[in-house]
PDB file of N, CA and C in Angstrom:
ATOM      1  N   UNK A   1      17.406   7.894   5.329  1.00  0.00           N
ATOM      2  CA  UNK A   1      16.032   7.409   5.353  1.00  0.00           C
ATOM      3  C   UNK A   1      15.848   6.345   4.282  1.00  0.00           C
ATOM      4  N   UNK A   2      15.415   5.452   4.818  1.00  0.00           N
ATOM      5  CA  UNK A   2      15.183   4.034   3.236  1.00  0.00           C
ATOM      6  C   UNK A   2      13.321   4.233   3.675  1.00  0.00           C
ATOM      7  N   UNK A   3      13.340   3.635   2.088  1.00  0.00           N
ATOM      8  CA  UNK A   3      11.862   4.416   1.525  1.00  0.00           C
ATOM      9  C   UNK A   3      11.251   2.843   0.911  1.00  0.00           C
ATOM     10  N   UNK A   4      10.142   2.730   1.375  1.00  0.00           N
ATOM     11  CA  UNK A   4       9.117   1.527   0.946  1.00  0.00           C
ATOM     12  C   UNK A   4       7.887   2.281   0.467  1.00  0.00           C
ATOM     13  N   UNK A   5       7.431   0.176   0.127  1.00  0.00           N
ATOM     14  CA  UNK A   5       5.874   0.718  -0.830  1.00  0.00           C
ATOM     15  C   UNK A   5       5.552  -0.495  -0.285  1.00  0.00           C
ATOM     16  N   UNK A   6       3.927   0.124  -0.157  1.00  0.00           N
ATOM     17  CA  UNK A   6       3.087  -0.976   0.780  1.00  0.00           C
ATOM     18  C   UNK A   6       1.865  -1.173  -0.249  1.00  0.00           C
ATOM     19  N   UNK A   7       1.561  -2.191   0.090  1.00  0.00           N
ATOM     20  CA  UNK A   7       0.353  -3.040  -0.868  1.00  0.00           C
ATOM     21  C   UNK A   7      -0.401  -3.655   0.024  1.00  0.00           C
ATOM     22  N   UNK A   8      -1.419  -4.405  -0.591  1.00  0.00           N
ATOM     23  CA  UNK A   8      -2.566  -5.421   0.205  1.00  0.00           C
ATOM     24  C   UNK A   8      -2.969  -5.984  -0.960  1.00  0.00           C
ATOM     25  N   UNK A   9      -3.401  -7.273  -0.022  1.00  0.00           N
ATOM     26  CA  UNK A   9      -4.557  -8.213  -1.351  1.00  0.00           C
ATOM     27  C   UNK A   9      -5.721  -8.056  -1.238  1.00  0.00           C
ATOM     28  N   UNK A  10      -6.007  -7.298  -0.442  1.00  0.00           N
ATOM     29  CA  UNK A  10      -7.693  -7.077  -0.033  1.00  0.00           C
ATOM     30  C   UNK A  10      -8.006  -6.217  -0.970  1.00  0.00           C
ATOM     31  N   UNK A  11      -9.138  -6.937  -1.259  1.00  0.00           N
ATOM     32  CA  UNK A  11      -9.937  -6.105  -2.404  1.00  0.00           C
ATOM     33  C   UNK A  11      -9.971  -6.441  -3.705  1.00  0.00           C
ATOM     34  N   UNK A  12     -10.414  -6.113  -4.671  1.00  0.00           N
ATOM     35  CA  UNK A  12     -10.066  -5.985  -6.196  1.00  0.00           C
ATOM     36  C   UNK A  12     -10.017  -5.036  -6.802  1.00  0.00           C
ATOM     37  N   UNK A  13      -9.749  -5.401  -8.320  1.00  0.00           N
ATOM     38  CA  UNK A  13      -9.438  -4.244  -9.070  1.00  0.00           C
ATOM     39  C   UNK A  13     -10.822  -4.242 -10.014  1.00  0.00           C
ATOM     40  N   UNK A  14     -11.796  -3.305 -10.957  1.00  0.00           N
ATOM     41  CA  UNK A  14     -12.233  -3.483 -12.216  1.00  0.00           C
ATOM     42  C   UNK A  14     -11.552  -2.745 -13.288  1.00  0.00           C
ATOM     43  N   UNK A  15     -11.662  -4.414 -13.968  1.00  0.00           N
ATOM     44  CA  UNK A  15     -10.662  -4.026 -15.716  1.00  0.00           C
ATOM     45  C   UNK A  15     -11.666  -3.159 -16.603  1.00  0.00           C
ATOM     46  N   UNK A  16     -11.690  -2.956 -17.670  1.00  0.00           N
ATOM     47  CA  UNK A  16     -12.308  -2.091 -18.224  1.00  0.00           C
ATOM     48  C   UNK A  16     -13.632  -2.603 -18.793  1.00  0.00           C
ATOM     49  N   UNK A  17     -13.777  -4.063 -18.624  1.00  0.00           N
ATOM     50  CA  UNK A  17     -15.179  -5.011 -19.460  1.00  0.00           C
ATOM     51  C   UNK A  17     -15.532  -4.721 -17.509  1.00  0.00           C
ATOM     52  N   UNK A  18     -16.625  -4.100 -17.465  1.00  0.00           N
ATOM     53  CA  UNK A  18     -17.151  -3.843 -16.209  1.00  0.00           C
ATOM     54  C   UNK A  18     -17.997  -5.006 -15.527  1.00  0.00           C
ATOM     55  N   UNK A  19     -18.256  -6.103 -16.447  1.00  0.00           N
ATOM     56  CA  UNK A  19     -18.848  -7.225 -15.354  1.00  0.00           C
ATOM     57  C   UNK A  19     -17.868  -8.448 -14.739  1.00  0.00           C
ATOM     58  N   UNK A  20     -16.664  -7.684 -14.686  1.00  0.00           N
ATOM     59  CA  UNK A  20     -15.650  -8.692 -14.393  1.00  0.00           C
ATOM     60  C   UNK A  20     -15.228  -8.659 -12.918  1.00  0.00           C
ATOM     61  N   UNK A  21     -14.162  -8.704 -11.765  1.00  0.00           N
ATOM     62  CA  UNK A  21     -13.746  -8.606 -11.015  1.00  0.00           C
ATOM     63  C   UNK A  21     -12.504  -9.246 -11.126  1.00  0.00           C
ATOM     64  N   UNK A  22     -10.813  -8.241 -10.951  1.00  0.00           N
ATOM     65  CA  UNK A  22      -9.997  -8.904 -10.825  1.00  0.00           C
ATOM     66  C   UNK A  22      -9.261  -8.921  -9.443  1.00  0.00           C
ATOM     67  N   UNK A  23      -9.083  -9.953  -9.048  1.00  0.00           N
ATOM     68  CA  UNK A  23      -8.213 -10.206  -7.530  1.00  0.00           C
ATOM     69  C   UNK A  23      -7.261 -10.174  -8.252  1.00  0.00           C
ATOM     70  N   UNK A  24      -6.253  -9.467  -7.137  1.00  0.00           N
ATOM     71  CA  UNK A  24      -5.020  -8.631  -7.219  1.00  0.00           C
ATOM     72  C   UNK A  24      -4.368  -8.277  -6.300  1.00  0.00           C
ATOM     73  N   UNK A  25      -2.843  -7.869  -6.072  1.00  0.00           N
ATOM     74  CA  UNK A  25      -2.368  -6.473  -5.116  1.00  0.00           C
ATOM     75  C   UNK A  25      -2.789  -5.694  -5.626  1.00  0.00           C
ATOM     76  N   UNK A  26      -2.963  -4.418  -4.364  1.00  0.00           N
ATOM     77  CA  UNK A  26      -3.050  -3.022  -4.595  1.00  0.00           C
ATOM     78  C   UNK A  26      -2.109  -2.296  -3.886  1.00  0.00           C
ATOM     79  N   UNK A  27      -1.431  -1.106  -5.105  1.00  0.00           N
ATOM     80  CA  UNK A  27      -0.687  -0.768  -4.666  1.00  0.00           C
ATOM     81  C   UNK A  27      -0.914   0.431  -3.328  1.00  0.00           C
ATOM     82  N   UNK A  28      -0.225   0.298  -2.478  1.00  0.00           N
ATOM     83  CA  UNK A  28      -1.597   1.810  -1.687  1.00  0.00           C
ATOM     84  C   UNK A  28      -1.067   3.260  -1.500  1.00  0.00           C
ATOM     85  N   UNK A  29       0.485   2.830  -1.816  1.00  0.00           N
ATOM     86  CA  UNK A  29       1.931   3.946  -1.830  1.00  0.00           C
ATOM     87  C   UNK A  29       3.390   3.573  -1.365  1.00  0.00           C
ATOM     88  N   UNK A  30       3.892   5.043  -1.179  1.00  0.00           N
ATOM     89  CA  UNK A  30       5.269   4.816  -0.782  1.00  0.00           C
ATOM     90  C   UNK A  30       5.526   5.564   0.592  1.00  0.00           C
ATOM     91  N   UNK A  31       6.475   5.203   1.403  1.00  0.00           N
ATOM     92  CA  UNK A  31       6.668   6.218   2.148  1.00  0.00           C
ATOM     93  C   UNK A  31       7.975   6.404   2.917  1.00  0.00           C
ATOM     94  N   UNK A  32       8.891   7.129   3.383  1.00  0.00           N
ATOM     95  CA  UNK A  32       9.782   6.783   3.882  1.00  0.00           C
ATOM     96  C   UNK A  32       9.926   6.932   5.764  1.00  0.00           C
ATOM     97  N   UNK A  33      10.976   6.348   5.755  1.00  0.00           N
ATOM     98  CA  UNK A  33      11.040   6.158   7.256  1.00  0.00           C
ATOM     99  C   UNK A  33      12.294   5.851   7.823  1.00  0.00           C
ATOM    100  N   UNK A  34      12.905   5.846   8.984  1.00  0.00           N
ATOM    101  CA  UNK A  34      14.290   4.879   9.171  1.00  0.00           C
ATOM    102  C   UNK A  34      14.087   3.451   9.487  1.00  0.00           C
ATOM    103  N   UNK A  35      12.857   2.491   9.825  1.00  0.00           N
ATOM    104  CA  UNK A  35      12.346   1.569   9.270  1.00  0.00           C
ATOM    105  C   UNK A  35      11.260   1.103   8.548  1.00  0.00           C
ATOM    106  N   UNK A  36      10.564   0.014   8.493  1.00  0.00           N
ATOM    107  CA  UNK A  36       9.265  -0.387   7.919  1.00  0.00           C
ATOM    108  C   UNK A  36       8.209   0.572   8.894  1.00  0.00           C
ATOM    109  N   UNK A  37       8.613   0.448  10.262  1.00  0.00           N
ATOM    110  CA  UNK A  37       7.374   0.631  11.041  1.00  0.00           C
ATOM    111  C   UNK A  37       7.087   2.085  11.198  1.00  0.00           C
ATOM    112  N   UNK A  38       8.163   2.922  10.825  1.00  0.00           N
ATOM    113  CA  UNK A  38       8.087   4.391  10.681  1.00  0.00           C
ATOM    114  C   UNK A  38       7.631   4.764   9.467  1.00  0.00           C
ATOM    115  N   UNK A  39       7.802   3.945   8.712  1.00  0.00           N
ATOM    116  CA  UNK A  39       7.245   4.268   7.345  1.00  0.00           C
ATOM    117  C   UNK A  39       5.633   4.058   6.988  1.00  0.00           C
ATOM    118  N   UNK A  40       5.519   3.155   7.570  1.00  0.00           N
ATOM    119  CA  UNK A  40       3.886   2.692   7.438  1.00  0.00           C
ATOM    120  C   UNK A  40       2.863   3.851   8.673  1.00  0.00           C
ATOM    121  N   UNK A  41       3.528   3.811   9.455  1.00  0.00           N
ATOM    122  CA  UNK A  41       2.941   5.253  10.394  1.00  0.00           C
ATOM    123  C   UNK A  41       2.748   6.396   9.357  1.00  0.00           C
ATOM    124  N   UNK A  42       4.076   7.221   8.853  1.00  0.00           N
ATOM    125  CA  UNK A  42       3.822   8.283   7.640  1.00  0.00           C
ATOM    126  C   UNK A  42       2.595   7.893   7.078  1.00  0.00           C
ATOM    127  N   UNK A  43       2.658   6.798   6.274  1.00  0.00           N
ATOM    128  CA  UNK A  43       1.937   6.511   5.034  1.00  0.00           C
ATOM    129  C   UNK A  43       0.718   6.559   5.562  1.00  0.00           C
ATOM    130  N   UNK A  44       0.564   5.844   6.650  1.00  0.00           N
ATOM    131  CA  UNK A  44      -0.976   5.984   7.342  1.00  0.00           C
ATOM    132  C   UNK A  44      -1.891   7.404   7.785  1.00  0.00           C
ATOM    133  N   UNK A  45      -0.646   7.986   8.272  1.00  0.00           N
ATOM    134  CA  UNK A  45      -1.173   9.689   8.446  1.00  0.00           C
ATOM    135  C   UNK A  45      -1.143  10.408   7.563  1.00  0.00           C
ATOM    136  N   UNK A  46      -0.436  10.465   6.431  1.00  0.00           N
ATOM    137  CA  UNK A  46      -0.656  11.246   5.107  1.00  0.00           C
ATOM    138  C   UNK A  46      -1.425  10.641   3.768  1.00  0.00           C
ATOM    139  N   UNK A  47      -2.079   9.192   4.397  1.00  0.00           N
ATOM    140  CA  UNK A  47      -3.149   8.998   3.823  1.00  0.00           C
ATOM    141  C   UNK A  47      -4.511   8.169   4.082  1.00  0.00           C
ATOM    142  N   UNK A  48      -4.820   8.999   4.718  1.00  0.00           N
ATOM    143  CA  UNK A  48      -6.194   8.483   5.770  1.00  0.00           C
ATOM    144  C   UNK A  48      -6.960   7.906   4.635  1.00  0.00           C
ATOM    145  N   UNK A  49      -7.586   8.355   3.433  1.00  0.00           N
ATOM    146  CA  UNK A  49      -8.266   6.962   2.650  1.00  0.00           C
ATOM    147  C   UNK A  49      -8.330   5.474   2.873  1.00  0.00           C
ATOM    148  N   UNK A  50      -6.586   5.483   3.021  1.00  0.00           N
ATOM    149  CA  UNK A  50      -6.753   4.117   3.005  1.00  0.00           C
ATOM    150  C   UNK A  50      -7.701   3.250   4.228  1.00  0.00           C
ATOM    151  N   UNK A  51      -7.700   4.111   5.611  1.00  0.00           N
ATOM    152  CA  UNK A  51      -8.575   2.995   6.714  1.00  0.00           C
ATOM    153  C   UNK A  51      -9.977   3.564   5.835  1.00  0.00           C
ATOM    154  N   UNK A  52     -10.227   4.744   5.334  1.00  0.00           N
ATOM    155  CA  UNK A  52     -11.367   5.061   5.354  1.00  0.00           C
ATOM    156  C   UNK A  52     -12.044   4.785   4.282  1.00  0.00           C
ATOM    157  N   UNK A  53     -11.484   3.823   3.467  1.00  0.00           N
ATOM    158  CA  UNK A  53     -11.698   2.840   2.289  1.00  0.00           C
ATOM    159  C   UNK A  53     -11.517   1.308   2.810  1.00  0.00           C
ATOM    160  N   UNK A  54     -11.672   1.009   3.983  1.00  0.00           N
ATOM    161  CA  UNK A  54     -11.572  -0.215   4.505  1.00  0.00           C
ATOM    162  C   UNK A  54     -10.544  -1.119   4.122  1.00  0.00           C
ATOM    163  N   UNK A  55      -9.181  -0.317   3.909  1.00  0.00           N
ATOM    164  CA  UNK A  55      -8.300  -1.458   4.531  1.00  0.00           C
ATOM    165  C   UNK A  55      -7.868  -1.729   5.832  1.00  0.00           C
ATOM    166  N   UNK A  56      -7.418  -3.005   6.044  1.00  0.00           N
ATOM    167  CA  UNK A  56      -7.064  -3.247   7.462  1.00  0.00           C
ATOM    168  C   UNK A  56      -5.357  -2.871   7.377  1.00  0.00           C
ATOM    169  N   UNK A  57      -4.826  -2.293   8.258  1.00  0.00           N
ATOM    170  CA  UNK A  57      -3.658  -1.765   8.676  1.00  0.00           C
ATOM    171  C   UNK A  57      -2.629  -3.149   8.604  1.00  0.00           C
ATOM    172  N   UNK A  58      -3.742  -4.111   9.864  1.00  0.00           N
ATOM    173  CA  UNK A  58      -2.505  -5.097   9.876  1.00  0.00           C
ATOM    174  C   UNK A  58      -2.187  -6.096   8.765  1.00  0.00           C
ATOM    175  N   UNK A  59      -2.949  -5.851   7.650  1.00  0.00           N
ATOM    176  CA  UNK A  59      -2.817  -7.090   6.891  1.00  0.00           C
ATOM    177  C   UNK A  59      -2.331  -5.879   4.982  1.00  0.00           C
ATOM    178  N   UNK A  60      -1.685  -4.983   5.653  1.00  0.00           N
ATOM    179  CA  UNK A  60      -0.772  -4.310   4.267  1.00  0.00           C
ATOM    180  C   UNK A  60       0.700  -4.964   4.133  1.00  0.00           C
ATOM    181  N   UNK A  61       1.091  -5.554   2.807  1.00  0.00           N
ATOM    182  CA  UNK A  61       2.761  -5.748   3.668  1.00  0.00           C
ATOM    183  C   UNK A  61       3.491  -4.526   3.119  1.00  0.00           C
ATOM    184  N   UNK A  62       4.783  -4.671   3.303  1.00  0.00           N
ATOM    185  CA  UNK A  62       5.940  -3.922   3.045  1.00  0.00           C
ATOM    186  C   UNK A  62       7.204  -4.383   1.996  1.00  0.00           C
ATOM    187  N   UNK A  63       7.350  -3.641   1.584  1.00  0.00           N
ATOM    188  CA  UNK A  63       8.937  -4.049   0.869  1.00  0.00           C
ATOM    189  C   UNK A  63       9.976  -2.549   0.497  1.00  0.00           C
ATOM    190  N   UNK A  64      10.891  -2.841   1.047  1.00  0.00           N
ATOM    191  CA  UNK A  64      11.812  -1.865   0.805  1.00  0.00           C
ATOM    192  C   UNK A  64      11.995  -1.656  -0.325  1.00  0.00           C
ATOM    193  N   UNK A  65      11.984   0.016  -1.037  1.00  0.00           N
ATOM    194  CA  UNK A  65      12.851  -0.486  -2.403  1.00  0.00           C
ATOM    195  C   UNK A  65      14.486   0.587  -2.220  1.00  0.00           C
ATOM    196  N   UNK A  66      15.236  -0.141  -3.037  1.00  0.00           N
ATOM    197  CA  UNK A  66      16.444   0.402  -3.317  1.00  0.00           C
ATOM    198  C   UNK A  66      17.269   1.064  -4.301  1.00  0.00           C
ATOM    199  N   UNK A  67      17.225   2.265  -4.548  1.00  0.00           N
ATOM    200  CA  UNK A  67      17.792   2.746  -5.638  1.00  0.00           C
ATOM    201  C   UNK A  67      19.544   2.488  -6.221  1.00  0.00           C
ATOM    202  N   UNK A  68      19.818   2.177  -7.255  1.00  0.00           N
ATOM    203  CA  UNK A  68      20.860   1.653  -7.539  1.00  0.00           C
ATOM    204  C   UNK A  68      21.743   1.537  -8.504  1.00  0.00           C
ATOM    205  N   UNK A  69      20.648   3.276  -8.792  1.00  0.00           N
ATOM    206  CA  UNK A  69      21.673   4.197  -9.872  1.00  0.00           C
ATOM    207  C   UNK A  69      23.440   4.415  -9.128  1.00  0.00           C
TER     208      UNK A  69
END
């Protein structure tokens, strides 16, 4: 199983001076799969927040990561 972490640019972050707004990635998790597209399915069903915090599905990307101990 190879294991990714998915992000988006939608949205922002607040830093700790609260009248600010920072644009950013967000990270949204990890998940594994035997590809991207199995993985983002998991991630989507074991974490419903994310549609239900208004991100859009199609606009998260992906990146594999690789361990290499």
């Amino acid at each position: 199983m190879n294991e990714y972490i998915f992000f988006t640019a939608e949205g922002h972050t607040q830093p700790p001076q609260w009248d600010k707004e920072v644009n950013n990635c967000q990270i949204l998790g990890r998940a594994f799969g035997e590809d991207e597209i199995m993985a983002k399915k998991t991630l989507l069903k074991n974490n419903p927040w994310i549609e239900d915090c208004g991100f859009d599905p199609k606009r998260i990307e992906v990146a594999q990561l690789f361990n290499i101990c």
